[in-house]
PDB file of N, CA and C in Angstrom:
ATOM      1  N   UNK A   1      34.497  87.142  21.167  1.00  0.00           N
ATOM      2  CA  UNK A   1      35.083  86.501  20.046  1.00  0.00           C
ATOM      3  C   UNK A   1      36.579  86.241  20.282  1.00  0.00           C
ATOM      4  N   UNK A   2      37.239  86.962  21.427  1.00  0.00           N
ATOM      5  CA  UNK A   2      38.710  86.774  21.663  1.00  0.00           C
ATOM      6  C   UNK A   2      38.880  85.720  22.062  1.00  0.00           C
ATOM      7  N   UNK A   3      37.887  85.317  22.797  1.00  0.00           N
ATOM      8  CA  UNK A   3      38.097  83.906  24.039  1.00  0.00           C
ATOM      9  C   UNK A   3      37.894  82.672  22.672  1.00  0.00           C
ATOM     10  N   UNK A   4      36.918  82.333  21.576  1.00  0.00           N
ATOM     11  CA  UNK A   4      37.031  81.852  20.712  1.00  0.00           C
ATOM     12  C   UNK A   4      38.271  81.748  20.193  1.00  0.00           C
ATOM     13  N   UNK A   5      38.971  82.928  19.651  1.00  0.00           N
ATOM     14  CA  UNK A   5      40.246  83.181  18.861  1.00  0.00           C
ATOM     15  C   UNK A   5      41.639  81.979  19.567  1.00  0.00           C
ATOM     16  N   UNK A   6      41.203  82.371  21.126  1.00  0.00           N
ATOM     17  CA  UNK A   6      41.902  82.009  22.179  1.00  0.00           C
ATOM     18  C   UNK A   6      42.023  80.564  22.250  1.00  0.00           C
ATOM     19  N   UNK A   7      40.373  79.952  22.150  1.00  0.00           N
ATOM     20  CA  UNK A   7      40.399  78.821  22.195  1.00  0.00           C
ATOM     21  C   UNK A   7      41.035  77.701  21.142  1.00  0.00           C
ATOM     22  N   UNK A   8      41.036  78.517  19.802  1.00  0.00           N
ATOM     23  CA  UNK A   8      41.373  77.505  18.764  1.00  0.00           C
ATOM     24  C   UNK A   8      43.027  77.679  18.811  1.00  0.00           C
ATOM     25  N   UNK A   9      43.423  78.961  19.317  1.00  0.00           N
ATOM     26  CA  UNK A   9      44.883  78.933  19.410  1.00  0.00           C
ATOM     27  C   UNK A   9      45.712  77.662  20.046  1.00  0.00           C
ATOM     28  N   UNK A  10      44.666  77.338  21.442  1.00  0.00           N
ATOM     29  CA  UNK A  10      45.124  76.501  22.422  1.00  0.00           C
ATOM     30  C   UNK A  10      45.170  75.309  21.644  1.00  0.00           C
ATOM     31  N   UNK A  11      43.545  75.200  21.184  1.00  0.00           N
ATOM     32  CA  UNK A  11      43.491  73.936  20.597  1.00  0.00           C
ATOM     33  C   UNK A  11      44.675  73.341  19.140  1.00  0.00           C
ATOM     34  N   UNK A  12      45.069  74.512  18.372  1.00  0.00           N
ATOM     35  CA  UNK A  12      45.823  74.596  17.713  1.00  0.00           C
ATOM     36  C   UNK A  12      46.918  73.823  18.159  1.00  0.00           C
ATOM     37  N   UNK A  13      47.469  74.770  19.303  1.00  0.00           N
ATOM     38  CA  UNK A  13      48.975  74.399  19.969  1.00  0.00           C
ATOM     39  C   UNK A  13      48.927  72.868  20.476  1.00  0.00           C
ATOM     40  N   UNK A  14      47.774  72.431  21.053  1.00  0.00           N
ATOM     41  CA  UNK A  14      47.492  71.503  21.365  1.00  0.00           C
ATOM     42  C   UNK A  14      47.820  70.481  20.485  1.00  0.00           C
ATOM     43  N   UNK A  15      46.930  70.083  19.144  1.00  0.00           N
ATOM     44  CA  UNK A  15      47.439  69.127  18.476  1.00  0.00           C
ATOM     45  C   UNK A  15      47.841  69.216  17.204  1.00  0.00           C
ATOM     46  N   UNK A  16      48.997  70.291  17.461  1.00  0.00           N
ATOM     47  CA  UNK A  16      50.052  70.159  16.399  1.00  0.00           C
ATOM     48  C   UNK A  16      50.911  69.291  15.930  1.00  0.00           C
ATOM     49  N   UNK A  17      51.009  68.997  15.186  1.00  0.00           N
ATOM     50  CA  UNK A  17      51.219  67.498  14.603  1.00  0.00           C
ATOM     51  C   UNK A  17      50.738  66.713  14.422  1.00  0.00           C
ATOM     52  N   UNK A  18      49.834  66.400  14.841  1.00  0.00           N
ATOM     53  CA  UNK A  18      48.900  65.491  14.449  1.00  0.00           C
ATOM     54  C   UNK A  18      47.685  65.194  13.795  1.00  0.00           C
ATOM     55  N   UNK A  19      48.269  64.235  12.618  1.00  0.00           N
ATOM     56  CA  UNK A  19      47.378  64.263  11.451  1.00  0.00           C
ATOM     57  C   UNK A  19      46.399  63.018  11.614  1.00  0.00           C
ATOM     58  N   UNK A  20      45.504  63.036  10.132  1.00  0.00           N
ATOM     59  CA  UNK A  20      45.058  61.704  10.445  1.00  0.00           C
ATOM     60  C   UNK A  20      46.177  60.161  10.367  1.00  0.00           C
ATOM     61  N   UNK A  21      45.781  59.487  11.062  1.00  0.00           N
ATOM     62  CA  UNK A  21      46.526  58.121  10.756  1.00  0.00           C
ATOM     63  C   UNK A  21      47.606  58.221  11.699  1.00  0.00           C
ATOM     64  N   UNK A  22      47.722  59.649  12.572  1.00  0.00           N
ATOM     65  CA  UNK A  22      48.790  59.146  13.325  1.00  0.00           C
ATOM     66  C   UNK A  22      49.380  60.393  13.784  1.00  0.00           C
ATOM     67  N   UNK A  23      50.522  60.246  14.466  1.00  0.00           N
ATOM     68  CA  UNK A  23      51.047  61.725  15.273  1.00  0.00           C
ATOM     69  C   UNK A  23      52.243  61.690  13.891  1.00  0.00           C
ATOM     70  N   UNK A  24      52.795  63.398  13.554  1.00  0.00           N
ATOM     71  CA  UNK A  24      53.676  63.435  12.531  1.00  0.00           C
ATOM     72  C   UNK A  24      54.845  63.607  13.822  1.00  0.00           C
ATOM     73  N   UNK A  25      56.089  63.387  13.137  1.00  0.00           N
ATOM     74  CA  UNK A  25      56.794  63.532  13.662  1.00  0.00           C
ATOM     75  C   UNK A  25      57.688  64.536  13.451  1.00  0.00           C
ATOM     76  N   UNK A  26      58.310  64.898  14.314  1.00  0.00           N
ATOM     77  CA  UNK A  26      59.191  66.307  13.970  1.00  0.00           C
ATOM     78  C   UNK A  26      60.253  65.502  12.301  1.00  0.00           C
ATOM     79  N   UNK A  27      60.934  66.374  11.806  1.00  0.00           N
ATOM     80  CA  UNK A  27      61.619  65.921  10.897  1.00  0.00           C
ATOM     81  C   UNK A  27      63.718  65.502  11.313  1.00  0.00           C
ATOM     82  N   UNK A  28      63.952  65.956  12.480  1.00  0.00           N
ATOM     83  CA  UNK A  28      65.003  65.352  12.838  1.00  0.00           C
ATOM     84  C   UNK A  28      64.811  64.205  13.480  1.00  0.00           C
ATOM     85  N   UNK A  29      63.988  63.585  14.342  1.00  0.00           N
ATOM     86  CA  UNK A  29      63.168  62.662  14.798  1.00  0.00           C
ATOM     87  C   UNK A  29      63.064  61.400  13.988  1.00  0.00           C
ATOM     88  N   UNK A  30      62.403  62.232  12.945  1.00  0.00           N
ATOM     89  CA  UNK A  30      62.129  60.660  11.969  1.00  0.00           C
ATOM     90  C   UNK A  30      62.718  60.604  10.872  1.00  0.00           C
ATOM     91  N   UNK A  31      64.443  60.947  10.665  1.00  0.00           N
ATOM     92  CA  UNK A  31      65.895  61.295  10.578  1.00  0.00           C
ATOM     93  C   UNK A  31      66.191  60.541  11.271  1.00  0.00           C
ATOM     94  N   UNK A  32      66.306  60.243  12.634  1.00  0.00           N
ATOM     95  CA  UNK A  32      66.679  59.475  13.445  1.00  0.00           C
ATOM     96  C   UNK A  32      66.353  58.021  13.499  1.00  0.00           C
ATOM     97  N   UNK A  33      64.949  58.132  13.453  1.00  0.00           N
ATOM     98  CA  UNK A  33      64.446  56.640  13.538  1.00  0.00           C
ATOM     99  C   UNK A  33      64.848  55.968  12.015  1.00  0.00           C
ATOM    100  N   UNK A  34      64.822  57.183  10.946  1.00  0.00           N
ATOM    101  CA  UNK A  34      64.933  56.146   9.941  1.00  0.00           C
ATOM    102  C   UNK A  34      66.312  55.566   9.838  1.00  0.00           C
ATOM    103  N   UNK A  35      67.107  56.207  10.486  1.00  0.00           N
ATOM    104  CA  UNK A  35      69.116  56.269  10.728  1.00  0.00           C
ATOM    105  C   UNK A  35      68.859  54.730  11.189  1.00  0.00           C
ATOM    106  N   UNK A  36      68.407  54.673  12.420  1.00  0.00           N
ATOM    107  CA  UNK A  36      67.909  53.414  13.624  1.00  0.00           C
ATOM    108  C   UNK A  36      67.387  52.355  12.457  1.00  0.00           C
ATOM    109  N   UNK A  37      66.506  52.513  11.530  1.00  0.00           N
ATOM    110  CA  UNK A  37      65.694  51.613  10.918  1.00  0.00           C
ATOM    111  C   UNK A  37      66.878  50.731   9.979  1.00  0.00           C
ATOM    112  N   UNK A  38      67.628  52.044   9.120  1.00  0.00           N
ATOM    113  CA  UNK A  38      68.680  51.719   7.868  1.00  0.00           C
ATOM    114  C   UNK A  38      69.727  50.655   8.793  1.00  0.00           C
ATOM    115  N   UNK A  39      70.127  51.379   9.936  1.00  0.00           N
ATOM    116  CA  UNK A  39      71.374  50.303  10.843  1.00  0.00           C
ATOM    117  C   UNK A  39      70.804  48.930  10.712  1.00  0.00           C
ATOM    118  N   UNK A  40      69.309  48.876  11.544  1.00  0.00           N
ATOM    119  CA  UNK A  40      69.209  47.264  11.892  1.00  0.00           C
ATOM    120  C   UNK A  40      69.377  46.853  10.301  1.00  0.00           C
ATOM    121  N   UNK A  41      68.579  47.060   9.372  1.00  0.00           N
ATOM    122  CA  UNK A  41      68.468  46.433   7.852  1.00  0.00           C
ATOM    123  C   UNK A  41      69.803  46.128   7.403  1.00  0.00           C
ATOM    124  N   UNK A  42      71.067  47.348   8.255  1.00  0.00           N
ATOM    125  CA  UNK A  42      72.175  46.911   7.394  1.00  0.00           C
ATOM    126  C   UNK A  42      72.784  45.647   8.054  1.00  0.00           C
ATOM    127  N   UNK A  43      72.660  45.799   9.615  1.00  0.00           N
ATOM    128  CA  UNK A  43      73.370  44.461  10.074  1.00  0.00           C
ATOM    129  C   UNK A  43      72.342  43.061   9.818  1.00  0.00           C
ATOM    130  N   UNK A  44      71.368  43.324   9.430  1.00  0.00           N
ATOM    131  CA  UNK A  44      70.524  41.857   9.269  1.00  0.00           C
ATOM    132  C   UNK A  44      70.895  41.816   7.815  1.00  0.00           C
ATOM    133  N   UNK A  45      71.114  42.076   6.693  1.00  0.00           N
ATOM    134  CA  UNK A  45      71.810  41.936   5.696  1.00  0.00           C
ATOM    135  C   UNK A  45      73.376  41.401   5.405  1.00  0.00           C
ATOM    136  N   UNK A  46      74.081  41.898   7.008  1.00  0.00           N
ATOM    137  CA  UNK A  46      75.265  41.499   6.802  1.00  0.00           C
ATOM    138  C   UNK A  46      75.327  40.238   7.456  1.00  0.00           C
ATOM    139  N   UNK A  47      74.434  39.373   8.313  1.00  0.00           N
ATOM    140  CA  UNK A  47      74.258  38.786   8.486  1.00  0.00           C
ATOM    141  C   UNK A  47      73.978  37.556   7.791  1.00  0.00           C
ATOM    142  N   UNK A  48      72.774  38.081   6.819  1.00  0.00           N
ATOM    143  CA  UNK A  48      72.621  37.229   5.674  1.00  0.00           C
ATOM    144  C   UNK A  48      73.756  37.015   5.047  1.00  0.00           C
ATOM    145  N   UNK A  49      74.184  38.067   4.529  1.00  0.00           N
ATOM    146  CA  UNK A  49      75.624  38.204   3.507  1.00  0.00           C
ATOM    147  C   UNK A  49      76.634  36.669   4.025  1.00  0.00           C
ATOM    148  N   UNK A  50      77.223  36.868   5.535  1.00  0.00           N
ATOM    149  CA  UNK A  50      78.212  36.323   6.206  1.00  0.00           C
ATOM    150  C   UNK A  50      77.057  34.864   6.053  1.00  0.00           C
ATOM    151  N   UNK A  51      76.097  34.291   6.566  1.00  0.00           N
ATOM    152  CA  UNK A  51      75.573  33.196   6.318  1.00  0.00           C
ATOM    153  C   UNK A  51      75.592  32.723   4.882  1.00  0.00           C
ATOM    154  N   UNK A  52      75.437  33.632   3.902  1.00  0.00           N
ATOM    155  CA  UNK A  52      75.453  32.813   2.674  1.00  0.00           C
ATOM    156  C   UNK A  52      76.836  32.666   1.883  1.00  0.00           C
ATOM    157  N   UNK A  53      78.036  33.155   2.223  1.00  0.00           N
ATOM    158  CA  UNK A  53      78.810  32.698   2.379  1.00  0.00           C
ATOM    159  C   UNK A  53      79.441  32.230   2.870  1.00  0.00           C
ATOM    160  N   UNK A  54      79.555  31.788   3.852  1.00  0.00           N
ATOM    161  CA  UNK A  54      79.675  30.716   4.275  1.00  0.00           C
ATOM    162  C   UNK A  54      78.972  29.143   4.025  1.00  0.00           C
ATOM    163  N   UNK A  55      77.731  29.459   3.548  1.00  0.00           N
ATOM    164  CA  UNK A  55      76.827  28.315   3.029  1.00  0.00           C
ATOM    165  C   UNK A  55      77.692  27.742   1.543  1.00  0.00           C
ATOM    166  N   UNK A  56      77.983  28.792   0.575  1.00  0.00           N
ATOM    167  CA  UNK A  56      78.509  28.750  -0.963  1.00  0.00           C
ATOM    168  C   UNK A  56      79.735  28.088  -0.311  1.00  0.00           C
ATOM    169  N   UNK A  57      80.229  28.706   0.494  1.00  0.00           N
ATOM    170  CA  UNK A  57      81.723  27.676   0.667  1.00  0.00           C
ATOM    171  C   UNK A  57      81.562  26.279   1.073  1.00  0.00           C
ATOM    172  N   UNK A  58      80.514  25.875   2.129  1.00  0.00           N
ATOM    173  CA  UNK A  58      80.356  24.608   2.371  1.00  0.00           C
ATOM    174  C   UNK A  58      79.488  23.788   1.501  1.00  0.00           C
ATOM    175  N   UNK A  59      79.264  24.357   0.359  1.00  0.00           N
ATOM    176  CA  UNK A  59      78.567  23.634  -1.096  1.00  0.00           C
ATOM    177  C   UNK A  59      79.793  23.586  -2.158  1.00  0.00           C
ATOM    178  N   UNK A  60      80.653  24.334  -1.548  1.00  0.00           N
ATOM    179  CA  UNK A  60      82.130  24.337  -2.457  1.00  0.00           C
ATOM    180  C   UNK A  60      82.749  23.100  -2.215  1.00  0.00           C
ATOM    181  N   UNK A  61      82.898  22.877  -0.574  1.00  0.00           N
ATOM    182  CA  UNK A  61      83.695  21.915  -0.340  1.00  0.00           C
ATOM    183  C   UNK A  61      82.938  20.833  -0.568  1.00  0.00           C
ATOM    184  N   UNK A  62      81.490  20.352  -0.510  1.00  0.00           N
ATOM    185  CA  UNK A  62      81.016  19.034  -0.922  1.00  0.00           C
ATOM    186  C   UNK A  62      81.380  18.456  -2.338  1.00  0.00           C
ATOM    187  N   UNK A  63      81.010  19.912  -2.935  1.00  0.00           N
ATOM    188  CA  UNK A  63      81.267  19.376  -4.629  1.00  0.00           C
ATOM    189  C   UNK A  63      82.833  18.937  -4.859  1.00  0.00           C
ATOM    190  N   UNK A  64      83.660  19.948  -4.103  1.00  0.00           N
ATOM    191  CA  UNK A  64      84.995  19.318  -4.489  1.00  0.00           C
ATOM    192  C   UNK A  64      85.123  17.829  -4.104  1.00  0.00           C
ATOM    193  N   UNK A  65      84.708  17.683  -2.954  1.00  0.00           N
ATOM    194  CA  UNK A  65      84.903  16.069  -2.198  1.00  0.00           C
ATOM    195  C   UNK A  65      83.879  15.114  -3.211  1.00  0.00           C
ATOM    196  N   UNK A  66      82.750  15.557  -3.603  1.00  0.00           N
ATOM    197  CA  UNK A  66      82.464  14.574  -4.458  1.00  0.00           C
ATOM    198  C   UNK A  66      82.917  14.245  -6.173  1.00  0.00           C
ATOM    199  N   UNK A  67      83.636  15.411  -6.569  1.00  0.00           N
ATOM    200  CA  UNK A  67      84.550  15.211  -7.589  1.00  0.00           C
ATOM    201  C   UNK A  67      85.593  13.868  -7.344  1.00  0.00           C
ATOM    202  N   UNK A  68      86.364  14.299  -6.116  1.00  0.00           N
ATOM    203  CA  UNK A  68      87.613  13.797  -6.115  1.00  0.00           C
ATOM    204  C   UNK A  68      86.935  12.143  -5.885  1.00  0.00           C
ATOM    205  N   UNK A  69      85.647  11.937  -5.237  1.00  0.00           N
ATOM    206  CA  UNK A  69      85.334  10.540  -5.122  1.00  0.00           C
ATOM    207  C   UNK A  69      84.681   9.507  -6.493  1.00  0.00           C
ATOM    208  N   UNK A  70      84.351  11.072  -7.068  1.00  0.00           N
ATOM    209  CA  UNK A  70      83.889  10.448  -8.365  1.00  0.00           C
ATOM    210  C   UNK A  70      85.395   9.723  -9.461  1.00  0.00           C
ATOM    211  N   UNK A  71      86.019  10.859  -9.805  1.00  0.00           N
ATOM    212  CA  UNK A  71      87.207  10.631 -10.127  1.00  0.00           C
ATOM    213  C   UNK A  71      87.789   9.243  -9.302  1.00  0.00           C
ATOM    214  N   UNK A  72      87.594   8.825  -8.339  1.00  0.00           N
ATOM    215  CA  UNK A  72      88.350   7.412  -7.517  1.00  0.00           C
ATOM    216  C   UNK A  72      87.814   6.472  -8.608  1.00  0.00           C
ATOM    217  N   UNK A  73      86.657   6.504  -7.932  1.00  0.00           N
ATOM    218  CA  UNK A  73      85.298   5.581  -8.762  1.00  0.00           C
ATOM    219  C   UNK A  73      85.312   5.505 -10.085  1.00  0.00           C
ATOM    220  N   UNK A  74      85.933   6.334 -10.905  1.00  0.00           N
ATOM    221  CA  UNK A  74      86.219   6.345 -12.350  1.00  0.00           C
ATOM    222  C   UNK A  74      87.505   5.320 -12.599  1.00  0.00           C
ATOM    223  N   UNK A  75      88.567   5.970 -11.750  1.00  0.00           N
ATOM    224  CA  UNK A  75      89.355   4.807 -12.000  1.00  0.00           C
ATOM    225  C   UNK A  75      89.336   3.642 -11.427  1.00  0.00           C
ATOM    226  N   UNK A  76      88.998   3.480 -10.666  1.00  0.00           N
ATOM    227  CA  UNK A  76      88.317   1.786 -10.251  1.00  0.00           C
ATOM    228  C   UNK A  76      87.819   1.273 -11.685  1.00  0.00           C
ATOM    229  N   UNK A  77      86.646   1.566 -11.662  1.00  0.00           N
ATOM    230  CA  UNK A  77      86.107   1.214 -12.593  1.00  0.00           C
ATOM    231  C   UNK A  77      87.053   0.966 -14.490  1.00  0.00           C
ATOM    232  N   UNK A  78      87.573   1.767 -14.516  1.00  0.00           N
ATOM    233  CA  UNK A  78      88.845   1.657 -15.673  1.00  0.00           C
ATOM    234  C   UNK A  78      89.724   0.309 -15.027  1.00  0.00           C
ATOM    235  N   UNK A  79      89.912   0.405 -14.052  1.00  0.00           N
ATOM    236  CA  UNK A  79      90.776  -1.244 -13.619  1.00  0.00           C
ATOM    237  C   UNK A  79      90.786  -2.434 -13.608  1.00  0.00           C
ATOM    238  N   UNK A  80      89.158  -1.992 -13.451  1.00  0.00           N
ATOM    239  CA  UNK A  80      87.995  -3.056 -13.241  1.00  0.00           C
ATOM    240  C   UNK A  80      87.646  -3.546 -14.486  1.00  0.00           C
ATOM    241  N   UNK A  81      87.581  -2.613 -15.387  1.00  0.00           N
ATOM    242  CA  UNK A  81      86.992  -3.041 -16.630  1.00  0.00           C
ATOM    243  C   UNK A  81      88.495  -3.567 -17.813  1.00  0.00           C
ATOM    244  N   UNK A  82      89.778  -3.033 -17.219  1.00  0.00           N
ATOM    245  CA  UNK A  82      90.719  -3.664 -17.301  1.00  0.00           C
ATOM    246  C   UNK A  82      91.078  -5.505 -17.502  1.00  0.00           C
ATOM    247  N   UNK A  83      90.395  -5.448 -15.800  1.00  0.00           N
ATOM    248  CA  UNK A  83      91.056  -7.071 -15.242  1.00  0.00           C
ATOM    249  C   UNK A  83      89.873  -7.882 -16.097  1.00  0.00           C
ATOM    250  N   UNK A  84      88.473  -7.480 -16.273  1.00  0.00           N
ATOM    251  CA  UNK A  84      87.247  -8.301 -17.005  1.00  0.00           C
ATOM    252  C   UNK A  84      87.737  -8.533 -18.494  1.00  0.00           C
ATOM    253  N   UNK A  85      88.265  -7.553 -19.124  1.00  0.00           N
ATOM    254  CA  UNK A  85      88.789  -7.611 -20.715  1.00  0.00           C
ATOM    255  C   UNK A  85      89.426  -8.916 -20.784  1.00  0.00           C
ATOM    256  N   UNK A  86      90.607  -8.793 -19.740  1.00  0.00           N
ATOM    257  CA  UNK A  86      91.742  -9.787 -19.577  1.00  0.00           C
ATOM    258  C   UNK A  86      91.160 -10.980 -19.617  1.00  0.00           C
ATOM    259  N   UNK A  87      89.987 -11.377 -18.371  1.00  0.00           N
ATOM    260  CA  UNK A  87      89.741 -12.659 -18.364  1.00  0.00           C
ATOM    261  C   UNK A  87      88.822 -12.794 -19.527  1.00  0.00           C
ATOM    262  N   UNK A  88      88.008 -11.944 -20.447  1.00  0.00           N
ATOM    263  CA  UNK A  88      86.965 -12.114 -21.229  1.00  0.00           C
ATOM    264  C   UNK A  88      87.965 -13.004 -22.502  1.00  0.00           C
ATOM    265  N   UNK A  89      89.502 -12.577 -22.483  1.00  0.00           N
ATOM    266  CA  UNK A  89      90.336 -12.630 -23.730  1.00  0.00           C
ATOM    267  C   UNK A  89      90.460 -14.079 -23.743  1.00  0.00           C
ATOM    268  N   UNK A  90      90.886 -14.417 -21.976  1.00  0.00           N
ATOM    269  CA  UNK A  90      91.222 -15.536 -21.777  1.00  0.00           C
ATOM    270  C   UNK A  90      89.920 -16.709 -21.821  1.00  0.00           C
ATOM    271  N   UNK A  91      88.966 -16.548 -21.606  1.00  0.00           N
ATOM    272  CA  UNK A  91      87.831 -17.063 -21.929  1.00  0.00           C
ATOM    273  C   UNK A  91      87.560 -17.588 -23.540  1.00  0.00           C
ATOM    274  N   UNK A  92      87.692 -16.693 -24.457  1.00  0.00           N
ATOM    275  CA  UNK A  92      87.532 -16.425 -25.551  1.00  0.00           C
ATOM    276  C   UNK A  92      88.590 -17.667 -26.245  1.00  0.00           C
ATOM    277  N   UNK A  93      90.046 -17.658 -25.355  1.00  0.00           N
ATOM    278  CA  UNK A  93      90.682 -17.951 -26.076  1.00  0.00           C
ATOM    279  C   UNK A  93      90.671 -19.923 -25.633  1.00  0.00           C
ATOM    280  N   UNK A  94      89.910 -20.387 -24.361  1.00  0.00           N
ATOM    281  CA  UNK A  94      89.655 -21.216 -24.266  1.00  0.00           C
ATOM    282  C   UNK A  94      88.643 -21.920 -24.596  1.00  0.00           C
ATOM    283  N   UNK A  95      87.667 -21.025 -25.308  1.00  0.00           N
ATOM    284  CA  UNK A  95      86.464 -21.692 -25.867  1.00  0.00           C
ATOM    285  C   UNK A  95      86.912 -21.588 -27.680  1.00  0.00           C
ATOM    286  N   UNK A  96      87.764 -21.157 -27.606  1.00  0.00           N
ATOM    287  CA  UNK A  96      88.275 -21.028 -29.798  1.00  0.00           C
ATOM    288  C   UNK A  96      88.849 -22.276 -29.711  1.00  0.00           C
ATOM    289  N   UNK A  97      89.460 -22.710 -28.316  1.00  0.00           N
ATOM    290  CA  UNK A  97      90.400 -24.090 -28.841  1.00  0.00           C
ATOM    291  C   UNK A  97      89.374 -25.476 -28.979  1.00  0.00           C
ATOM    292  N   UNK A  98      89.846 -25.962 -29.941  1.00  0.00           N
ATOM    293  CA  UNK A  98      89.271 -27.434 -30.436  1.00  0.00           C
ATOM    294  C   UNK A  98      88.905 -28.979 -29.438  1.00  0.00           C
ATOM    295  N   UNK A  99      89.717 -28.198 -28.323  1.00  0.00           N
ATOM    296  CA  UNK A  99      89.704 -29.640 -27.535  1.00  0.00           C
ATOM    297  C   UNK A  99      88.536 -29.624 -26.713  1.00  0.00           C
ATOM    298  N   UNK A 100      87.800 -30.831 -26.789  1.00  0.00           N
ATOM    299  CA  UNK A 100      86.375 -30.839 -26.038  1.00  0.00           C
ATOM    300  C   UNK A 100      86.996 -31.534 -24.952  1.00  0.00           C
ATOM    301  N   UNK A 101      87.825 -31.940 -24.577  1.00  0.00           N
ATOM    302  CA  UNK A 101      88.349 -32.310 -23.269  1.00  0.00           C
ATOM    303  C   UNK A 101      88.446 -31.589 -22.465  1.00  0.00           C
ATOM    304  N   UNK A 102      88.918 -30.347 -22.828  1.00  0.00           N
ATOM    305  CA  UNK A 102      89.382 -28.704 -22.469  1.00  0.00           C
ATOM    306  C   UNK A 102      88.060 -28.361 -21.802  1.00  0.00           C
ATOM    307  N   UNK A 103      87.027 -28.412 -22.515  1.00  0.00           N
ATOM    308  CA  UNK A 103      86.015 -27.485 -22.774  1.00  0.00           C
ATOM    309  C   UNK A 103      84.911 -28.530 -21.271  1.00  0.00           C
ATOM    310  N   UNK A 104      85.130 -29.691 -21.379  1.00  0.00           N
ATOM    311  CA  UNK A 104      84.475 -30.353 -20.489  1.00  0.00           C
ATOM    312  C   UNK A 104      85.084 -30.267 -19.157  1.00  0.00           C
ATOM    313  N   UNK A 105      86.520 -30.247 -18.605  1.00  0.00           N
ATOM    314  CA  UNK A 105      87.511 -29.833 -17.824  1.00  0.00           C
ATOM    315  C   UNK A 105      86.323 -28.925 -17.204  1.00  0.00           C
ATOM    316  N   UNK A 106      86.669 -27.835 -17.933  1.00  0.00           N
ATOM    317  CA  UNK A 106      86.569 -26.654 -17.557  1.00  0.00           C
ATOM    318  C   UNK A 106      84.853 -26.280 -16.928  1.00  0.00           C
ATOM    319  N   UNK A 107      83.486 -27.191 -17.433  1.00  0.00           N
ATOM    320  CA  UNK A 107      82.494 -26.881 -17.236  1.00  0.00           C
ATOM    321  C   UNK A 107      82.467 -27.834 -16.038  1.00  0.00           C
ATOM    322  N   UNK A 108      83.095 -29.031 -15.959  1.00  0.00           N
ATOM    323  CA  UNK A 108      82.825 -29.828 -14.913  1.00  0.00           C
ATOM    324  C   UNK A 108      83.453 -29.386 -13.688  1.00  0.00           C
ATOM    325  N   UNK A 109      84.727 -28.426 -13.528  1.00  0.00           N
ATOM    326  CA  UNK A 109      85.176 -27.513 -12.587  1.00  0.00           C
ATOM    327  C   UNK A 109      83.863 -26.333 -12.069  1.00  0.00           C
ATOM    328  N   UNK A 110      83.270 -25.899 -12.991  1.00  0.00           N
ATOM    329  CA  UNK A 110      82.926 -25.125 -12.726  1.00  0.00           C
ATOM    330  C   UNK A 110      81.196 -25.425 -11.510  1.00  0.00           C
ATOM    331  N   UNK A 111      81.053 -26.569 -12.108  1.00  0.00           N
ATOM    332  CA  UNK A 111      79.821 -27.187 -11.781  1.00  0.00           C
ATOM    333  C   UNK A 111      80.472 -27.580  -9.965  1.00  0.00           C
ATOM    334  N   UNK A 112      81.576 -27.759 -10.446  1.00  0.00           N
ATOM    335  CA  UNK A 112      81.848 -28.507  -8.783  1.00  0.00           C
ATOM    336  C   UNK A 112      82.325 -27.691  -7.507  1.00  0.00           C
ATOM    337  N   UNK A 113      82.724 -26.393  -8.303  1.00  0.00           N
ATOM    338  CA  UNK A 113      82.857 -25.727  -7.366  1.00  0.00           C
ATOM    339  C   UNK A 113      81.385 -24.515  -7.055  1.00  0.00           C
ATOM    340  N   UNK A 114      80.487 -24.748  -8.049  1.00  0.00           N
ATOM    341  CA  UNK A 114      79.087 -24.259  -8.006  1.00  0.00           C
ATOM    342  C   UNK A 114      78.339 -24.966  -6.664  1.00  0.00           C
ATOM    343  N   UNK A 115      78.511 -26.130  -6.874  1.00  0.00           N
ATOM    344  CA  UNK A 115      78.444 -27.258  -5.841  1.00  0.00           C
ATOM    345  C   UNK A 115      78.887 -27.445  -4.727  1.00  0.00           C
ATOM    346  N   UNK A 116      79.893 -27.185  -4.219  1.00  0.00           N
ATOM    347  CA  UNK A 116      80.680 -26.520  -2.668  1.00  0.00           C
ATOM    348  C   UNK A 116      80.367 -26.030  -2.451  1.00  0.00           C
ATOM    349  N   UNK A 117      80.266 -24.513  -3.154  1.00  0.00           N
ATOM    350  CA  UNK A 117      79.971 -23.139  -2.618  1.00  0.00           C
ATOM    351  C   UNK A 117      78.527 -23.400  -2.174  1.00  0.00           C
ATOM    352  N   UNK A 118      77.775 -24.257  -2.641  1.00  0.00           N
ATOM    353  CA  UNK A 118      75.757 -24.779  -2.643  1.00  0.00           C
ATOM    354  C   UNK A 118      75.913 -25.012  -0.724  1.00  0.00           C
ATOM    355  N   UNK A 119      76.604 -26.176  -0.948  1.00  0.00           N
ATOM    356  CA  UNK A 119      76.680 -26.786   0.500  1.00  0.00           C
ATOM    357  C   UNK A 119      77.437 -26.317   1.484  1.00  0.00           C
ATOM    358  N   UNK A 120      77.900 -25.241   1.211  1.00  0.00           N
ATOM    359  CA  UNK A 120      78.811 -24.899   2.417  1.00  0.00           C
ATOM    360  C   UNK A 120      77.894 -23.632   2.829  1.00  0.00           C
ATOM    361  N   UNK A 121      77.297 -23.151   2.010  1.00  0.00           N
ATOM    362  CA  UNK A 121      76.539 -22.287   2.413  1.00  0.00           C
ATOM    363  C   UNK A 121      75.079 -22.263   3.081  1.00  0.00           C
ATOM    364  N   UNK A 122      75.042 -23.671   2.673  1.00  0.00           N
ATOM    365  CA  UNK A 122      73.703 -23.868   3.391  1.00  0.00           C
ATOM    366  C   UNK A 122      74.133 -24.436   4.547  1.00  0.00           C
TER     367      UNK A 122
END
């Protein structure tokens, strides 16, 4: 019965640690690996971190650049809608006047240079 006793001792010593699903690991060991595990997670995080800022900044600078182009385009457009008032006034104020001489002048110019622009372009 000693050599029994003997045998399970061995077998004991033998596979100590090891459970189902896998070998256990000592507990400074897998201390270690998890040390090893936490590092990579922290530099692939800081990684992320440094990529996404840097991303927020280059979504910073588009939006600013498309402000400042919008803002152009705003005032254009205020200049624009400026110089159209002007001629709309002047329009206005050549079709209020009474003279059909005026008024024929002005359509028969318009016809003739409708008419140049026809043939020169073709």
């Amino acid at each position: 019965m000693n050599a029994r006793r003997d045998f399970r001792n061995n077998k004991t010593a033998l596979f100590d640690g090891i459970e189902e699903g896998g070998i256990k690991a000592s507990s400074s060991y897998s201390h270690e690996i998890d040390e090893h595990d936490n590092e990579g997670a922290i530099d692939g995080l800081q990684d992320r971190v440094i990529l996404l800022k840097r991303l927020s900044g280059d979504i910073n600078e588009e939006v600013e650049s498309h402000n400042r182009m919008l803002d152009r385009m705003g005032n254009d457009m205020d200049s624009s809608r400026g110089v159209l008032s002007g001629t709309m006034d002047r329009f206005k104020m050549v079709f209020e006047t009474k003279s059909s001489r005026r008024m024929f002048t002005l359509v028969a110019s318009f016809v003739v240079i409708f008419l140049v622009i026809y043939y020169l372009t073709r």
